[in-house]
N, C-alpha and C. Protein backbone atom coordinates (compact mmCIF):
# COMPACT_ATOMS: atom_id res chain seq x y z
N UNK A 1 82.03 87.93 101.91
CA UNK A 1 83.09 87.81 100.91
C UNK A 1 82.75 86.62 100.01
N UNK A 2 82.85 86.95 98.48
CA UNK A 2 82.66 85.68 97.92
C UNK A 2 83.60 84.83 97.77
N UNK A 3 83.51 83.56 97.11
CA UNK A 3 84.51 83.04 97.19
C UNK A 3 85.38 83.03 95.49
N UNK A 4 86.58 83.03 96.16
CA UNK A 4 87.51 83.40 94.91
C UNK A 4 88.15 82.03 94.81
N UNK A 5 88.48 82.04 93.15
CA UNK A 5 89.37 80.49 92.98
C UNK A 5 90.80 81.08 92.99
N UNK A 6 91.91 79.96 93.23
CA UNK A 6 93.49 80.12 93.25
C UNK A 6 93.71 80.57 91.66
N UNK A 7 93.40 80.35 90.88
CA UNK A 7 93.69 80.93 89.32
C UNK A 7 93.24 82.00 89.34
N UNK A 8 91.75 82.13 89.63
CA UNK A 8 91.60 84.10 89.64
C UNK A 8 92.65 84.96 90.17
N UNK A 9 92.96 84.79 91.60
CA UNK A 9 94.08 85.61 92.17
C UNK A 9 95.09 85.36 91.74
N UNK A 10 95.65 83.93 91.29
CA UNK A 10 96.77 84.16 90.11
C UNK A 10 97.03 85.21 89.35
N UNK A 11 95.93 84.89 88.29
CA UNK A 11 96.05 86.24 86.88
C UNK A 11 96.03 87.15 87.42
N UNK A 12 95.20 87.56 88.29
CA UNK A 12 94.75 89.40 89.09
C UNK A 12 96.32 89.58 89.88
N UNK A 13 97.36 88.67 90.26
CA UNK A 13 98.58 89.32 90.86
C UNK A 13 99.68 89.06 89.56
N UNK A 14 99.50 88.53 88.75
CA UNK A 14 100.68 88.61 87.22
C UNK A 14 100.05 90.08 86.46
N UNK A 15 98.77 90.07 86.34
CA UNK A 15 98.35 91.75 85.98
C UNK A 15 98.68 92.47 86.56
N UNK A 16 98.95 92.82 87.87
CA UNK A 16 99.90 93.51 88.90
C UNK A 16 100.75 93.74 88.89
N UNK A 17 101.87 92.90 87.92
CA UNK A 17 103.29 92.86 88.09
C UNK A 17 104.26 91.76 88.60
N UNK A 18 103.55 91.11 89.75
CA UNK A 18 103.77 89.99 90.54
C UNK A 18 104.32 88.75 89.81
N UNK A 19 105.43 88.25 89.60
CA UNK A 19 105.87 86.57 89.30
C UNK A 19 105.75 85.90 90.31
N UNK A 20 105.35 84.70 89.54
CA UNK A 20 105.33 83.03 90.56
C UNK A 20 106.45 83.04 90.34
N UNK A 21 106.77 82.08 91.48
CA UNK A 21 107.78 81.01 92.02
C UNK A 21 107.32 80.49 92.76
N UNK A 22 107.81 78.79 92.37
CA UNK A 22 107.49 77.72 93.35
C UNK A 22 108.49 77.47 94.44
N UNK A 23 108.76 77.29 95.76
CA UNK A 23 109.37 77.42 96.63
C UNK A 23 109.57 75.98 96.95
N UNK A 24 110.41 75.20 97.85
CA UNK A 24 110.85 73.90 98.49
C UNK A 24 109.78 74.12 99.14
N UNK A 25 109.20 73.58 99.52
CA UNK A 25 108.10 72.82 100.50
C UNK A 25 106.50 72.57 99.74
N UNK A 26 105.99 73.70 100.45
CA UNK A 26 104.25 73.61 100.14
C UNK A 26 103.91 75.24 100.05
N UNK A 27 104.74 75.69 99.45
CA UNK A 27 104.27 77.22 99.39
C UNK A 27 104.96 77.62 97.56
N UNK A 28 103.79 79.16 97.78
CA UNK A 28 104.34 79.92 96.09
C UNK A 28 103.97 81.27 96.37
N UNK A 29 105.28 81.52 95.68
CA UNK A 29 105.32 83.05 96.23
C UNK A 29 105.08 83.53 94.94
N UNK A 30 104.65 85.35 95.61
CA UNK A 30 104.37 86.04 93.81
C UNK A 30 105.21 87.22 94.82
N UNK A 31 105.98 87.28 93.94
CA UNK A 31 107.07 89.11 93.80
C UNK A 31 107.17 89.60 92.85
N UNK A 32 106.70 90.99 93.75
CA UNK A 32 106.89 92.39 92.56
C UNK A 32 107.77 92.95 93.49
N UNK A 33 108.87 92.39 92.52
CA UNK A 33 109.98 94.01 92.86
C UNK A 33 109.80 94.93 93.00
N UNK A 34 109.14 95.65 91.88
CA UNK A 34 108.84 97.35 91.83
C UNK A 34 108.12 97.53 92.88
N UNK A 35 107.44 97.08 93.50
CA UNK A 35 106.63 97.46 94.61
C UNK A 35 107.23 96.79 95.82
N UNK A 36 108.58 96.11 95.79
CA UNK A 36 108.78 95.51 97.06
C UNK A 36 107.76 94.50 97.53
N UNK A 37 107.29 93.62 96.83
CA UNK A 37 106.18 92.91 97.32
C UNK A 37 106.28 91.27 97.16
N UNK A 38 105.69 91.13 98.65
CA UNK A 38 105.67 89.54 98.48
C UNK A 38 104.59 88.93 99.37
N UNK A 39 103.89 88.21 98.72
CA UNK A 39 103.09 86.90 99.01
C UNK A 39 103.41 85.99 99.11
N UNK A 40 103.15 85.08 99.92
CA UNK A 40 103.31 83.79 100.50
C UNK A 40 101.84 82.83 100.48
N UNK A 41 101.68 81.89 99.44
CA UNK A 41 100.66 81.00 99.72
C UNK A 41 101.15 80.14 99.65
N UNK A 42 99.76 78.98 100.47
CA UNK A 42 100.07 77.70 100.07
C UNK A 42 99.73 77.26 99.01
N UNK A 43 100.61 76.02 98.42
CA UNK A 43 99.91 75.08 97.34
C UNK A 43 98.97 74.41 97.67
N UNK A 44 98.96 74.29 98.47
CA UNK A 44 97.37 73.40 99.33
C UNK A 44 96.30 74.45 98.52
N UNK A 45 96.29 75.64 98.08
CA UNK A 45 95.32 76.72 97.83
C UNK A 45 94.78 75.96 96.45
N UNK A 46 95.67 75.71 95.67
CA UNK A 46 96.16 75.61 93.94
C UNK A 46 94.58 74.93 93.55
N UNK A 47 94.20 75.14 93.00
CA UNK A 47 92.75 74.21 92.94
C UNK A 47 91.52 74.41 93.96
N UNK A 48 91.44 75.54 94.54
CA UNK A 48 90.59 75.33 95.88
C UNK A 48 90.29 76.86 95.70
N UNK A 49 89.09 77.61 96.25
CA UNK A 49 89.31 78.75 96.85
C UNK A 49 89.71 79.65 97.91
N UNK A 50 90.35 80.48 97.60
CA UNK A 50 91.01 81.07 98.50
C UNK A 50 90.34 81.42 100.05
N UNK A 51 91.04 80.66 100.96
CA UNK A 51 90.66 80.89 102.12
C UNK A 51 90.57 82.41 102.61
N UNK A 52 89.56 82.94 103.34
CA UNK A 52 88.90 84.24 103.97
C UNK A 52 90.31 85.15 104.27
N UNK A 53 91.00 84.32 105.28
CA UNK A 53 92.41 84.98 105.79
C UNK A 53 93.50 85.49 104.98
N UNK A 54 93.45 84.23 103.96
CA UNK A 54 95.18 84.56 102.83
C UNK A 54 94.41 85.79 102.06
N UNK A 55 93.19 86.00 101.55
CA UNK A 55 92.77 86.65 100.43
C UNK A 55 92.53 88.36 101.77
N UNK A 56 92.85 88.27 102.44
CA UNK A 56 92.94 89.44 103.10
C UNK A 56 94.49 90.13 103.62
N UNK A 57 95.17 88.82 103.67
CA UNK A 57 96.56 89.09 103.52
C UNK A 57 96.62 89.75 102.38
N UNK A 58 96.72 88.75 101.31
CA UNK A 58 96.71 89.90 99.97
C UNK A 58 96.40 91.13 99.54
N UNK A 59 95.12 91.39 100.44
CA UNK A 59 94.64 92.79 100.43
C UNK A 59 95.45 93.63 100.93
N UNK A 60 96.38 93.25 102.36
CA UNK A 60 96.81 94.12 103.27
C UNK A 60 98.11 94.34 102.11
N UNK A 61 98.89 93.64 101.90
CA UNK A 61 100.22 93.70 101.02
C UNK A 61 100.10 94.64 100.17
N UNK A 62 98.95 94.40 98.81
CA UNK A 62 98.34 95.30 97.69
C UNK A 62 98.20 96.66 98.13
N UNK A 63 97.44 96.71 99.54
CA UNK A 63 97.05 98.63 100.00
C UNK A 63 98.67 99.04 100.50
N UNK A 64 98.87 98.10 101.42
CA UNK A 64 100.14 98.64 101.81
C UNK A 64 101.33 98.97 100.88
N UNK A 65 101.70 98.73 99.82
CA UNK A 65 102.40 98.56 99.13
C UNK A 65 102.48 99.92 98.04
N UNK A 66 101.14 100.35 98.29
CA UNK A 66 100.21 101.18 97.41
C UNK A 66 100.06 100.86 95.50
N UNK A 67 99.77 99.40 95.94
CA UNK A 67 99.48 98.55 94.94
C UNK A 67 97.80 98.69 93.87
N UNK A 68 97.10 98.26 95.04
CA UNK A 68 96.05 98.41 94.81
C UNK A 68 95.30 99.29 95.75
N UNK A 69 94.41 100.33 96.01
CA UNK A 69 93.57 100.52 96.73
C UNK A 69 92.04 99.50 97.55
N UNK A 70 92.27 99.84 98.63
CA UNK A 70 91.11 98.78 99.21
C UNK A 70 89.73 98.53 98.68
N UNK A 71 89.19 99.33 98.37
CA UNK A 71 87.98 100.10 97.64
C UNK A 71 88.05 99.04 95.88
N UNK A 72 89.49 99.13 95.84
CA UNK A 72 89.04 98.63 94.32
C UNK A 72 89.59 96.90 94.56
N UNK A 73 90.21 96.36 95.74
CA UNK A 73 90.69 94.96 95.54
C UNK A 73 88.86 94.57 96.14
N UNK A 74 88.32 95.08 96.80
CA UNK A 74 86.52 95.13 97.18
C UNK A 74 85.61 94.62 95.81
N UNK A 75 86.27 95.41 94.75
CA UNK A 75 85.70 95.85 93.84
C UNK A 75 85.41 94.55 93.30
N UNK A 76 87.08 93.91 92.82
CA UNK A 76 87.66 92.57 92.34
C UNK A 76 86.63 91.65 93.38
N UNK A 77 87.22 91.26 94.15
CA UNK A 77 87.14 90.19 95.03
C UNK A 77 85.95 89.99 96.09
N UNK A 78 85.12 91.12 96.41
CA UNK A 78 83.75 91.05 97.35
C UNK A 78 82.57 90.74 96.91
């Protein structure tokens, strides 16, 4: 997996549909209503690339959601 920056997956989940919000603590969420969808990162991410685990969370949310297909978040992000 290569490595992805916190701004790439930014834009690639607001092209989605997805809004930020900054949350009380150390986290930012992106929800898409229309799809029932929510992510949970940390701000610890914001400047850094996305750790192996969260950027597979994302994947699971996106397929599950029937957001994105696996094949094409591969496409983006591998």
């Amino acid at each position: 997996m290569r490595k992805i920056h916190f701004e790439q997956l930014r834009q690639t989940l607001k092209q989605l549909g997805f809004k930020e919000n900054l949350v009380k603590g150390s986290h930012i969420t992106f929800n898409n209503p229309q799809a029932d969808a929510l992510i949970v990162l940390s701000t610890h991410q914001q400047g850094d690339n996305i750790r192996p685990a969260y950027l597979r969370m994302v994947e699971k949310v996106l397929e599950g959601k029937g957001i994105m297909k696996r094949k094409q978040f591969e496409s983006i992000f591998h």
